[in-house]
C-alpha atoms as a PDB file:
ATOM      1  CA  UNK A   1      57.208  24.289-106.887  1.00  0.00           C
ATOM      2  CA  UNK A   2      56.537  26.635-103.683  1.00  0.00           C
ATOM      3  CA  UNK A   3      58.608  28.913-102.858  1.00  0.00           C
ATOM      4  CA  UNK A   4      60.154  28.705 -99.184  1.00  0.00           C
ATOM      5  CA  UNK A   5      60.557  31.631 -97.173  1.00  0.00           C
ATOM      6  CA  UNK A   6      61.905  31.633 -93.670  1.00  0.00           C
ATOM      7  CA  UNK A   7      59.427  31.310 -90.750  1.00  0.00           C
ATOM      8  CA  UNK A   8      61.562  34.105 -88.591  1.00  0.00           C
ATOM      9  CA  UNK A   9      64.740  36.093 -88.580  1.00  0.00           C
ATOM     10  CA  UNK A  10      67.565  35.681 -86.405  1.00  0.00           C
ATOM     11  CA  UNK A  11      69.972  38.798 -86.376  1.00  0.00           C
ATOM     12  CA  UNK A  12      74.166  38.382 -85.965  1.00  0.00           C
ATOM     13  CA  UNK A  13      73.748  37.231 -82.969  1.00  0.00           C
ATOM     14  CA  UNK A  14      76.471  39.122 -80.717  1.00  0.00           C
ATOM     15  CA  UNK A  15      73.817  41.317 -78.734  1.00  0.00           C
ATOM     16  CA  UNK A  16      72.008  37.940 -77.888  1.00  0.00           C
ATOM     17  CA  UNK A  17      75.909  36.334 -77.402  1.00  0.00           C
ATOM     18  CA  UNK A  18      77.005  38.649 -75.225  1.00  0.00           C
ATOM     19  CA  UNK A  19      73.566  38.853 -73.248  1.00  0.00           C
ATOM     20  CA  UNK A  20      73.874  35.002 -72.604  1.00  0.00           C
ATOM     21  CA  UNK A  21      77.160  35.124 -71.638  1.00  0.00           C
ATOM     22  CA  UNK A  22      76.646  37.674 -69.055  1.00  0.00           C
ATOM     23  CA  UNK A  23      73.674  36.052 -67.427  1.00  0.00           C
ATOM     24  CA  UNK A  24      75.752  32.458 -67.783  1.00  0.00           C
ATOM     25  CA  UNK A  25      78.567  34.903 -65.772  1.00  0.00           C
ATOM     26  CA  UNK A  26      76.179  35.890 -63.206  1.00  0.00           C
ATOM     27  CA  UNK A  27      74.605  33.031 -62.758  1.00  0.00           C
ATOM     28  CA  UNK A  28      77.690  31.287 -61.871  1.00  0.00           C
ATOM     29  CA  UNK A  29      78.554  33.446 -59.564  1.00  0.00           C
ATOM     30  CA  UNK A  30      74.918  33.671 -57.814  1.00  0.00           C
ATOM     31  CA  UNK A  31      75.496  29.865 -57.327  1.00  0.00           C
ATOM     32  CA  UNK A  32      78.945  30.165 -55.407  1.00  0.00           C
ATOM     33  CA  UNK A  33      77.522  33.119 -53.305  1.00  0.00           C
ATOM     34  CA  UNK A  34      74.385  30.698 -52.471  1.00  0.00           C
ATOM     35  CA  UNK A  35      77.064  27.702 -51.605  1.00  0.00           C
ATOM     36  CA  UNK A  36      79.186  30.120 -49.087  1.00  0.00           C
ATOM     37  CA  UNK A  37      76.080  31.397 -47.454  1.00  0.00           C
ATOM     38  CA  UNK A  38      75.057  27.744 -46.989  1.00  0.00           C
ATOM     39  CA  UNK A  39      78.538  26.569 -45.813  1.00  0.00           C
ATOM     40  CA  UNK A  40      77.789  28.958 -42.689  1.00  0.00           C
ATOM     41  CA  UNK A  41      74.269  27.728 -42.243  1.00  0.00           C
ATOM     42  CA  UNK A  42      75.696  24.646 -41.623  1.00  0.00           C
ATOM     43  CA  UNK A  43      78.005  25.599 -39.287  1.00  0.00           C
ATOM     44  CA  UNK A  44      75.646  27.225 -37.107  1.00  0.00           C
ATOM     45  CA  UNK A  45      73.022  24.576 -37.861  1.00  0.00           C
ATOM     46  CA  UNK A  46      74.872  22.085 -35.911  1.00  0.00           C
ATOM     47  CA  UNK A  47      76.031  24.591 -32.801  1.00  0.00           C
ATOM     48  CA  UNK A  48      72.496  25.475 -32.691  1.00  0.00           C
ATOM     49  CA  UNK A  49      71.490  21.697 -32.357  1.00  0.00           C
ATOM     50  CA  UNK A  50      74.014  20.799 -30.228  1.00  0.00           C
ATOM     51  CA  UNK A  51      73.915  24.198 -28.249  1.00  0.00           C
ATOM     52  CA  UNK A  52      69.548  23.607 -28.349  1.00  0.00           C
ATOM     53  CA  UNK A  53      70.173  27.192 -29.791  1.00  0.00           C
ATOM     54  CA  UNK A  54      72.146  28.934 -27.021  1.00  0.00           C
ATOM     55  CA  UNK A  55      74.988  30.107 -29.511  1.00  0.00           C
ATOM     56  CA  UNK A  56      76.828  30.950 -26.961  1.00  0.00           C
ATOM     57  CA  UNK A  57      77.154  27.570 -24.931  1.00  0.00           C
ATOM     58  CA  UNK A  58      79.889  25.014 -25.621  1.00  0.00           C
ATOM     59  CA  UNK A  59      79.832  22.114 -28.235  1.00  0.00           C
ATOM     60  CA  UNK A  60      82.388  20.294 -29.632  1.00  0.00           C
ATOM     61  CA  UNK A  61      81.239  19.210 -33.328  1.00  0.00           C
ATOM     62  CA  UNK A  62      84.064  19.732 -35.634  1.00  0.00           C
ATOM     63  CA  UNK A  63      83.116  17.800 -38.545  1.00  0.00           C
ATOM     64  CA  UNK A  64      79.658  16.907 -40.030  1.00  0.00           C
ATOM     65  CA  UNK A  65      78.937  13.583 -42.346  1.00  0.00           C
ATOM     66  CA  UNK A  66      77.294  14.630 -45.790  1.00  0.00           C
ATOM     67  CA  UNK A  67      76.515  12.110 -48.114  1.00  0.00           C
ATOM     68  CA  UNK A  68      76.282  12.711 -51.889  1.00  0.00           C
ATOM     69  CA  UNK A  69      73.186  12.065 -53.625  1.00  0.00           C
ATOM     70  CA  UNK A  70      72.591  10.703 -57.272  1.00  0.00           C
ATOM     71  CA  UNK A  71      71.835  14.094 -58.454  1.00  0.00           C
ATOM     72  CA  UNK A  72      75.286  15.598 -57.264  1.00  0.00           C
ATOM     73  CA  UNK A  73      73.763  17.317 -54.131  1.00  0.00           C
ATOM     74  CA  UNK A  74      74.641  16.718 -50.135  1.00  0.00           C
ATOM     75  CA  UNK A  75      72.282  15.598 -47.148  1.00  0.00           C
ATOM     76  CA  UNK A  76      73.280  15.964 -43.766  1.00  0.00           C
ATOM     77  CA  UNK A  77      73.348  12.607 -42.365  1.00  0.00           C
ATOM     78  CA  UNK A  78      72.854  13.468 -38.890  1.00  0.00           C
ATOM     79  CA  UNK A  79      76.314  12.097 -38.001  1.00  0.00           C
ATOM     80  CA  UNK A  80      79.196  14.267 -36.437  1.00  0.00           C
ATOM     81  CA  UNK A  81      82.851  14.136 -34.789  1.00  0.00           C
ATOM     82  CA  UNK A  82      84.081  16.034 -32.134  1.00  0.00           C
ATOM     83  CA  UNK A  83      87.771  17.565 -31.393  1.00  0.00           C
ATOM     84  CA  UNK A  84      88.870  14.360 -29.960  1.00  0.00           C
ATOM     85  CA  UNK A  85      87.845  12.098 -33.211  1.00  0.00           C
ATOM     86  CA  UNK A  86      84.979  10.426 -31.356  1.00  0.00           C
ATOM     87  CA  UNK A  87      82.100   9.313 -33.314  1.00  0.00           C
ATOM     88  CA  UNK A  88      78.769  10.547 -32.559  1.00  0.00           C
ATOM     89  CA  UNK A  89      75.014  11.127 -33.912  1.00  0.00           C
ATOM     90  CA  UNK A  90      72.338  13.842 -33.213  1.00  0.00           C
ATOM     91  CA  UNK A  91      70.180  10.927 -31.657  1.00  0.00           C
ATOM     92  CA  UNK A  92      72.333   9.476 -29.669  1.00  0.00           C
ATOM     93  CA  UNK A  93      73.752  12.862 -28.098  1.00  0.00           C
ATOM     94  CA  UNK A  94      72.360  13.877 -24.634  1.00  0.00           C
ATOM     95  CA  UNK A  95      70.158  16.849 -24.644  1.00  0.00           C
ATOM     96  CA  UNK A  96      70.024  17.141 -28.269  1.00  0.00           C
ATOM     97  CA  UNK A  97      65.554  18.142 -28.845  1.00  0.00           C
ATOM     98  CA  UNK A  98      64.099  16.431 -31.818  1.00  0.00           C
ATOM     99  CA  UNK A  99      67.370  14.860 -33.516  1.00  0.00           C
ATOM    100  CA  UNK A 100      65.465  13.775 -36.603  1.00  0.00           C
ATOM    101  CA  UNK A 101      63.750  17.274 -37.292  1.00  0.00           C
ATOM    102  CA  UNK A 102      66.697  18.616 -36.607  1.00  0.00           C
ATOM    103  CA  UNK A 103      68.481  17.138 -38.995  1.00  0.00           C
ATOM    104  CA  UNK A 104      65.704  17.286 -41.579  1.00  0.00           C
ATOM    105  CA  UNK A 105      65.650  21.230 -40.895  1.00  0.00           C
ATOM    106  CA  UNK A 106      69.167  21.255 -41.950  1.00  0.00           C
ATOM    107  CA  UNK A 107      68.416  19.762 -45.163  1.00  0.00           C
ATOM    108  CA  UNK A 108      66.476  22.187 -46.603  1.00  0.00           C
ATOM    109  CA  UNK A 109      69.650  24.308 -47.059  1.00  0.00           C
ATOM    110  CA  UNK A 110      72.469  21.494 -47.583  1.00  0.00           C
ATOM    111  CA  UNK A 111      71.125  20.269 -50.551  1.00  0.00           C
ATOM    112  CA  UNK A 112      71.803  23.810 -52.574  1.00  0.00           C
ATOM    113  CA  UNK A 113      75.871  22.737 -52.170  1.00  0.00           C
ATOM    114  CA  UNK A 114      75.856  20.666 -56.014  1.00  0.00           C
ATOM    115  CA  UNK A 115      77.617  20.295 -59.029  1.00  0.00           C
ATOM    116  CA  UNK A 116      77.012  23.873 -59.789  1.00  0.00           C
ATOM    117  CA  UNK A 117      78.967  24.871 -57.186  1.00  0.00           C
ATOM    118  CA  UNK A 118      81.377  21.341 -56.499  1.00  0.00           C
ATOM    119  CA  UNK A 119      84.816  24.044 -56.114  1.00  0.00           C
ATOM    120  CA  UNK A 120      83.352  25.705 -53.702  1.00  0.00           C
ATOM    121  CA  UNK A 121      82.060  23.693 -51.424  1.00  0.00           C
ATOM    122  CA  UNK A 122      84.488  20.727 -51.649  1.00  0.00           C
ATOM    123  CA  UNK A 123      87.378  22.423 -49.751  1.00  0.00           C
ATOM    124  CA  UNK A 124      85.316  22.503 -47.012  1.00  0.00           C
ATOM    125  CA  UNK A 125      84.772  18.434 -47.417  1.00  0.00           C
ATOM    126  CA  UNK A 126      87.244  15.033 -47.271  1.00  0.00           C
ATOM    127  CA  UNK A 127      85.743  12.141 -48.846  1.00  0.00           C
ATOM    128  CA  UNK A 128      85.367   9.371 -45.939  1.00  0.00           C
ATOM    129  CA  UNK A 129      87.064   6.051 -47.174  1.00  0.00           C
ATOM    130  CA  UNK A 130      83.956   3.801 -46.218  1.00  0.00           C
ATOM    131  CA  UNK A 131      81.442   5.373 -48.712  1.00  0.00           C
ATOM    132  CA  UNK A 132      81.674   2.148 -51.309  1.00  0.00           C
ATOM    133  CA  UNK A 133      80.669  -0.362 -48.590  1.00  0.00           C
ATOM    134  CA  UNK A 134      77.837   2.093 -47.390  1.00  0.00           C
ATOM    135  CA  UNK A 135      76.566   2.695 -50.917  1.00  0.00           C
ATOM    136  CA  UNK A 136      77.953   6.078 -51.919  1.00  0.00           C
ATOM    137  CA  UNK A 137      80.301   8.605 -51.357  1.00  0.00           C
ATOM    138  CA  UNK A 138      80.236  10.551 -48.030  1.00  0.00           C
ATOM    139  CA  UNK A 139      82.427  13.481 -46.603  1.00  0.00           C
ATOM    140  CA  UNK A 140      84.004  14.801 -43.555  1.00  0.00           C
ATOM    141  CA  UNK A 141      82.801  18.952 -43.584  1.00  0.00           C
ATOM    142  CA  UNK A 142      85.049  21.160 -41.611  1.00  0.00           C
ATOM    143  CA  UNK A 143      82.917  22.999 -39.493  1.00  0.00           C
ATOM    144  CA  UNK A 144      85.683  24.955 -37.731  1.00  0.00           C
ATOM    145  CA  UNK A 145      86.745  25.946 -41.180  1.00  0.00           C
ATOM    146  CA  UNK A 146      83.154  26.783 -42.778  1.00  0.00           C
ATOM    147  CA  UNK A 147      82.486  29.060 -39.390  1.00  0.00           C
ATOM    148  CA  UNK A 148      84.811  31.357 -40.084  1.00  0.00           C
ATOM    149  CA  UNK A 149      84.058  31.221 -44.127  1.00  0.00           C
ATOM    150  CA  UNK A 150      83.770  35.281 -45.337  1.00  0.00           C
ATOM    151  CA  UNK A 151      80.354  35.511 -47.113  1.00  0.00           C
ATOM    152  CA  UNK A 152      81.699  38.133 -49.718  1.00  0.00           C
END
């Protein structure tokens, strides 16, 4: 009969505990930092395409349509109302350049708003009531509301 021995050594583990908790602490927060900072992106992604990046001329986008992927994250759809509730698009706004790239710029932030940080982002958001019938679920975000969001 061999004798076994063990291939390693684990110590008590409450260094290595403590160590993991931490980083799962600071991780956690990293990922709600990285959803506020994206939260104003978003806002000013949308003047800026609306404005053809003249931040200071008027626009009145107060809500953007995200839709939720499989995976938890949000896309930009492109889609937007403005103060008086009327429906609109990026492409079929006058004097908006390049609607599609636009749009497609913007998603290379939105997508960072996910499950890791779902509470807070999803203040900013009201799920729209036809998402079923268009195949998933898709949200109001409150731009007015995200532009004035305090990154600390």
């Amino acid at each position: 009969m061999t004798s076994l021995t063990p291939s390693y050594s684990i110590p008590d583990g409450a260094v290595e505990r403590a160590a993991l908790h931490d980083a799962i602490h600071n991780a956690h927060k990293a990922s709600q930092r990285l959803a506020r900072g994206v939260i104003v992106v978003i806002a000013a992604a949308v003047r800026d395409i609306l404005t053809n990046n003249h931040p200071e001329a008027p626009f009145d986008a107060v809500y953007l349509e995200l839709r939720e992927a499989r995976d938890g994250s949000l896309w930009a759809t492109g889609r937007y109302w403005t103060k008086s509730g009327e429906d609109r698009t990026f492409a079929t706004t006058e004097g908006v350049e390049d609607p599609d790239m636009a749009t497609y710029g913007m998603n290379e932030w939105v997508p960072y708003l996910d499950d890791s940080n779902h509470d807070t982002w999803s203040p900013f958001v009201t799920e729209l009531p036809d998402g079923p019938r268009r195949g998933g679920r898709f949200y109001h975000f409150d731009l007015t509301r995200a532009a004035v969001l305090d990154l600390g």
